[in-house]
N, C-alpha and C. Protein backbone atom coordinates (compact mmCIF):
# COMPACT_ATOMS: atom_id res chain seq x y z
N UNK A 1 46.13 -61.79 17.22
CA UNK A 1 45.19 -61.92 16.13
C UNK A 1 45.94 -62.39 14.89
N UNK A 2 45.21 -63.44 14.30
CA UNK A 2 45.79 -64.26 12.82
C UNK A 2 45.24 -63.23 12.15
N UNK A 3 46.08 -63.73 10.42
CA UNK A 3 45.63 -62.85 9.44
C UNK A 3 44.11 -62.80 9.27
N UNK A 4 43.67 -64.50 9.39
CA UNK A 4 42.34 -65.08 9.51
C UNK A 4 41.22 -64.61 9.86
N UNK A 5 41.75 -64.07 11.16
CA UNK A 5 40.90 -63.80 12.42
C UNK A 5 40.78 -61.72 11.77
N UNK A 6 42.02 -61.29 11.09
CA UNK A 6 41.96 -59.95 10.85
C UNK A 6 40.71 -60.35 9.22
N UNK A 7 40.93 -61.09 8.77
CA UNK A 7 40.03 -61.02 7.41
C UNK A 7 38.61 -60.68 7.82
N UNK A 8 38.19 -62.30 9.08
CA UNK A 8 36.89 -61.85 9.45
C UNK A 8 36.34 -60.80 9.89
N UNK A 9 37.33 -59.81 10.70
CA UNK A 9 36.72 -59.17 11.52
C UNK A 9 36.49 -58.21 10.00
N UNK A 10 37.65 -57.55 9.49
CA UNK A 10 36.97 -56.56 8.63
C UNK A 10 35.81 -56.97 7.67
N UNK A 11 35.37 -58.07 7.12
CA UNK A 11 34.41 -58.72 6.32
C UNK A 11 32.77 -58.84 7.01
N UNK A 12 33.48 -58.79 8.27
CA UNK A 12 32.44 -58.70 8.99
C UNK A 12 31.68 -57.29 9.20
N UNK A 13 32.51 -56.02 9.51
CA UNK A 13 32.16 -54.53 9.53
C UNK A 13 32.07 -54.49 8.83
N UNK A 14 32.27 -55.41 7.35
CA UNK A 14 32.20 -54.12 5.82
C UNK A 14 31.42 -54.66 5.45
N UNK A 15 30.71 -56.14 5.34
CA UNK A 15 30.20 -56.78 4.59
C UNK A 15 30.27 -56.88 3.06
N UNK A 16 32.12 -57.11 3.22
CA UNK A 16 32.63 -57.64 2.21
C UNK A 16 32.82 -59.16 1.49
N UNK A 17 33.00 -59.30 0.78
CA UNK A 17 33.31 -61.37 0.91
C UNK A 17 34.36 -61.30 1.46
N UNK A 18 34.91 -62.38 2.23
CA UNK A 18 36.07 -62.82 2.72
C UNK A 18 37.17 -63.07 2.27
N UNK A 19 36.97 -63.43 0.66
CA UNK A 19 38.02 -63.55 0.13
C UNK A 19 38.35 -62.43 -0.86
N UNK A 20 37.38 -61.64 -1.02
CA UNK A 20 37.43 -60.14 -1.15
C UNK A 20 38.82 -59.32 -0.81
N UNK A 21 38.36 -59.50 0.74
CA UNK A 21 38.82 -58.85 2.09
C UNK A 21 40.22 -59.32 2.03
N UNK A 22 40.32 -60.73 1.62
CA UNK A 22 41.91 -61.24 2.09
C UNK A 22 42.63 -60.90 0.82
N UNK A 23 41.97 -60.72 -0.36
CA UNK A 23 42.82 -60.03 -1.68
C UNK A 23 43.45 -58.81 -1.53
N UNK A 24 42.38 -57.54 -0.67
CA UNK A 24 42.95 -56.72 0.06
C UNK A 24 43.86 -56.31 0.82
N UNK A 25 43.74 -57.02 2.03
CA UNK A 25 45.25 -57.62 2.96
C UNK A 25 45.96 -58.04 2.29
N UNK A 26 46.24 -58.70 1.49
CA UNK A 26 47.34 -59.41 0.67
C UNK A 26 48.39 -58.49 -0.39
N UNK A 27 47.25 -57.72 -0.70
CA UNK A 27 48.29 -56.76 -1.46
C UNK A 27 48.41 -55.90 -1.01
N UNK A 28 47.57 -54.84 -0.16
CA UNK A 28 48.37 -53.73 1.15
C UNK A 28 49.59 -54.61 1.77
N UNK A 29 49.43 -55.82 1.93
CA UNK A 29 50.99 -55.88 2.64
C UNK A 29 52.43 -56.29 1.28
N UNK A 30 51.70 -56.69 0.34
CA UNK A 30 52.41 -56.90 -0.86
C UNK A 30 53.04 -55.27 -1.09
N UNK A 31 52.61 -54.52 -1.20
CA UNK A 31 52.73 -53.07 -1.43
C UNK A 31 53.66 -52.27 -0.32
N UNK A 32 53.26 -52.38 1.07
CA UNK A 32 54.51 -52.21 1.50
C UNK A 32 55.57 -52.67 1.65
N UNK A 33 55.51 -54.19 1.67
CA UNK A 33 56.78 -55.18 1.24
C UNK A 33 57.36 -54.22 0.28
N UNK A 34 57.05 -53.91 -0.91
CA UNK A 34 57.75 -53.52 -2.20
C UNK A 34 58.43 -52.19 -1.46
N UNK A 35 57.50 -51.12 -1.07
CA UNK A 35 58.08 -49.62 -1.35
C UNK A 35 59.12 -49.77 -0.34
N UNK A 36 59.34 -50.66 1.21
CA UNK A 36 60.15 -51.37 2.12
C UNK A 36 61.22 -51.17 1.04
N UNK A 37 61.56 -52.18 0.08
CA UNK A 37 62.60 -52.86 0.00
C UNK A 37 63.17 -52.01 -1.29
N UNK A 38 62.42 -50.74 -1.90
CA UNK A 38 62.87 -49.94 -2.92
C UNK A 38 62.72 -48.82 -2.20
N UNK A 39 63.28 -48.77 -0.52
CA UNK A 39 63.58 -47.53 0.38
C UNK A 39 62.75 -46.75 0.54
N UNK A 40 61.46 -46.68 0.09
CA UNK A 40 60.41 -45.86 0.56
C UNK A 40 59.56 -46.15 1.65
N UNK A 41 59.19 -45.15 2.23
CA UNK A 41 58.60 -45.31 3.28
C UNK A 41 57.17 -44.96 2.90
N UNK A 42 56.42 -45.67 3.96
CA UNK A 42 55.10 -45.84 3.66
C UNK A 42 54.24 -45.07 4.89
N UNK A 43 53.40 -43.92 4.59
CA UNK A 43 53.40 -43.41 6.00
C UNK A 43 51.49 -43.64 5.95
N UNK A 44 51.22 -44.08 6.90
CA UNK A 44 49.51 -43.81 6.76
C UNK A 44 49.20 -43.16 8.14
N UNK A 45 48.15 -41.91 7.84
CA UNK A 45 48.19 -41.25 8.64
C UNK A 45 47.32 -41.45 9.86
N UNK A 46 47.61 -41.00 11.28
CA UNK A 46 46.70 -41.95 12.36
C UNK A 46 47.17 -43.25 12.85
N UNK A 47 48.11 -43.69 11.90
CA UNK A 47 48.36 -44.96 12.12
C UNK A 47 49.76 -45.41 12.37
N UNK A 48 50.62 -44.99 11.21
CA UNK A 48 52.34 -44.96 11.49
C UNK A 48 53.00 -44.88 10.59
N UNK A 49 54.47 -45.35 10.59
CA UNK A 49 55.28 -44.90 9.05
C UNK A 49 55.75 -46.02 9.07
N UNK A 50 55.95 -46.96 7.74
CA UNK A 50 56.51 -48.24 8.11
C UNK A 50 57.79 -47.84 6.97
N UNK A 51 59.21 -48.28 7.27
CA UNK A 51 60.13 -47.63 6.64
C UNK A 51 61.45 -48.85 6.76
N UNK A 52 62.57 -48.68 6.00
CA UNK A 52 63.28 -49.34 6.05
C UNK A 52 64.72 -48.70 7.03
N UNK A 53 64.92 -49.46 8.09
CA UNK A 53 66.28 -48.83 8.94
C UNK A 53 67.73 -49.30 8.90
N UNK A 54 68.72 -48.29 8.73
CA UNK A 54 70.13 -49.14 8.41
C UNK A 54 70.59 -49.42 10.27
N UNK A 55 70.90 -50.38 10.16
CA UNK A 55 72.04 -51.33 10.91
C UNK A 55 73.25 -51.35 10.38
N UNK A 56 74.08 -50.06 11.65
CA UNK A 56 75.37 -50.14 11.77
C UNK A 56 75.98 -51.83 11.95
N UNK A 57 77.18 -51.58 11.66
CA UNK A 57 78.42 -52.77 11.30
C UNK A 57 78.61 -53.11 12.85
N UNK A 58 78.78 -54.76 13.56
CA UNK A 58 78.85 -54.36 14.31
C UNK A 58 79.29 -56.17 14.70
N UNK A 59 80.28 -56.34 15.75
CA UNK A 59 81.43 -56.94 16.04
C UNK A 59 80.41 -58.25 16.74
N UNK A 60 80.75 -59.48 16.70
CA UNK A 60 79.54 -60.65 17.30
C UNK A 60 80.16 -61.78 17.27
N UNK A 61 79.41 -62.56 18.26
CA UNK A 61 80.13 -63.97 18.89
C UNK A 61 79.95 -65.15 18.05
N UNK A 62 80.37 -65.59 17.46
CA UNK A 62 80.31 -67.62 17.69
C UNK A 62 80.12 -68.08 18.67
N UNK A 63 79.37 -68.41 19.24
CA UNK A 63 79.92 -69.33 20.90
C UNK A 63 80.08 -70.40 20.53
N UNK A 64 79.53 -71.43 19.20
CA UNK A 64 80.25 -72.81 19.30
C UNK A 64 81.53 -72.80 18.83
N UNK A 65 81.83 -71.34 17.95
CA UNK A 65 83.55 -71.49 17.37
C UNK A 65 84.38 -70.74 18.11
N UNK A 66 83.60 -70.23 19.18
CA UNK A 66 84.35 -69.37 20.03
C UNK A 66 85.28 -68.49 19.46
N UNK A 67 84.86 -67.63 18.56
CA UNK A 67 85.01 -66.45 17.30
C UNK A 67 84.26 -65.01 17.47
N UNK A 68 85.47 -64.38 16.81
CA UNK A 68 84.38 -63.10 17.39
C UNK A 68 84.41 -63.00 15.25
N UNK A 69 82.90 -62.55 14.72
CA UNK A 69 82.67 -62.54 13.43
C UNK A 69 82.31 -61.12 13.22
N UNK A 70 82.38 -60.59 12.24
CA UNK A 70 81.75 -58.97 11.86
C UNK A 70 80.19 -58.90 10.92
N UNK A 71 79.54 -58.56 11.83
CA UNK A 71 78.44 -58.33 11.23
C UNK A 71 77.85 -57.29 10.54
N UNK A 72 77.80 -57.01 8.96
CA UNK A 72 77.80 -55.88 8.07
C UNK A 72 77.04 -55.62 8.33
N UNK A 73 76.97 -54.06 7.83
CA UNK A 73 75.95 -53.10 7.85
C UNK A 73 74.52 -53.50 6.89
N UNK A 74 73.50 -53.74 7.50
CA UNK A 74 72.05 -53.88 6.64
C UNK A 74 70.93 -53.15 7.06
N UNK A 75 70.23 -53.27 6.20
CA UNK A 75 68.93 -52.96 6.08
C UNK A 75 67.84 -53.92 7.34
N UNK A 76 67.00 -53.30 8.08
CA UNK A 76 65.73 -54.27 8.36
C UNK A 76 64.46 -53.01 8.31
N UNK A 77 63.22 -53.70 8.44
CA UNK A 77 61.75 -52.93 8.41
C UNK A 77 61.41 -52.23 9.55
N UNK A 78 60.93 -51.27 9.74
CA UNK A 78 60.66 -51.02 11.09
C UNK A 78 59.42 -50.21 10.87
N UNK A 79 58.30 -50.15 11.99
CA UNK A 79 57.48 -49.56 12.24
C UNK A 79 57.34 -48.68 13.63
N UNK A 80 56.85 -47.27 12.77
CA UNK A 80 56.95 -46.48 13.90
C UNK A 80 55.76 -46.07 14.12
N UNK A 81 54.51 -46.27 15.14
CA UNK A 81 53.50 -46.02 15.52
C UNK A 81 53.57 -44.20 15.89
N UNK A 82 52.38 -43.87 15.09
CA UNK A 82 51.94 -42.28 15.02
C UNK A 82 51.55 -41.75 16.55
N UNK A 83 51.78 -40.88 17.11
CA UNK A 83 51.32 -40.22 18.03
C UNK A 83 50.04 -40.63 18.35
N UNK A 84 49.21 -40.40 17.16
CA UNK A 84 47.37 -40.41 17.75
C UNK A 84 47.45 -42.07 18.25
N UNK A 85 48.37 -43.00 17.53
CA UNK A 85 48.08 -44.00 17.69
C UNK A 85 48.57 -44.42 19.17
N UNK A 86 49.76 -44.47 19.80
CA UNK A 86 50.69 -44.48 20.74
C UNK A 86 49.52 -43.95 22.13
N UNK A 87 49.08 -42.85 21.82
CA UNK A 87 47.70 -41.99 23.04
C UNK A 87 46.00 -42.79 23.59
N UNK A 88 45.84 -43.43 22.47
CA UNK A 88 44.81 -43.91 21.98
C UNK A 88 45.54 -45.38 22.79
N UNK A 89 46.59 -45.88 22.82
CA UNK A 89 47.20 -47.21 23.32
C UNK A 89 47.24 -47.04 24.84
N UNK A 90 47.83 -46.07 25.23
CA UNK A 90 48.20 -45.61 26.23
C UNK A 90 46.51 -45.56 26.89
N UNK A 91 45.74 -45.50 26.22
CA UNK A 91 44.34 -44.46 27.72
C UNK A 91 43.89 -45.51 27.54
N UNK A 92 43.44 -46.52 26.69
CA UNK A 92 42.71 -47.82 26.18
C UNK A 92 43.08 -49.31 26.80
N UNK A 93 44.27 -49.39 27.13
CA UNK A 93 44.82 -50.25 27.50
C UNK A 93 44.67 -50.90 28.62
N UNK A 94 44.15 -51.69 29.54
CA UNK A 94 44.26 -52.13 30.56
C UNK A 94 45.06 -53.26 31.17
């Protein structure tokens, strides 16, 4: 599913405008972008915790320089799907 395809569908259950709807989406994900990247985690409940995870330091190839390079320790996003949500995937799923 596109963002597109997520605008309609909720515009469609809410009978919101569409571009309403996508001002919405736009800044819920603007918003966790931010609290992401100023280390807060964002937890919504039912649903999951979206949070920022450190990446250990960790030793990696060149294969065209045939080099071994060190890859520092960083930051990436991660999402961790809630229990109710994970159960609800699991029985639903075919």
């Amino acid at each position: 599913m596109t963002k597109a395809e997520l605008v309609n569908k909720i515009a469609e259950k809410t009978g919101v405008e569409k571009l309403t709807t996508l001002a919405i989406i736009e800044s819920m994900m603007n918003e966790i972008k931010s609290s992401i990247c100023t280390n807060e985690s964002v937890f919504l409940r039912g649903f999951g915790t979206f949070k920022a995870k450190k990446r250990a330091e960790k030793t990696g190839r060149n294969i065209k320089k045939n080099t071994t390079i060190i890859i520092p320790a960083h930051h990436i996003p991660a999402f961790k799907p809630a229990k109710i949500f994970v159960d609800e995937t699991k029985n639903n799923l075919k």
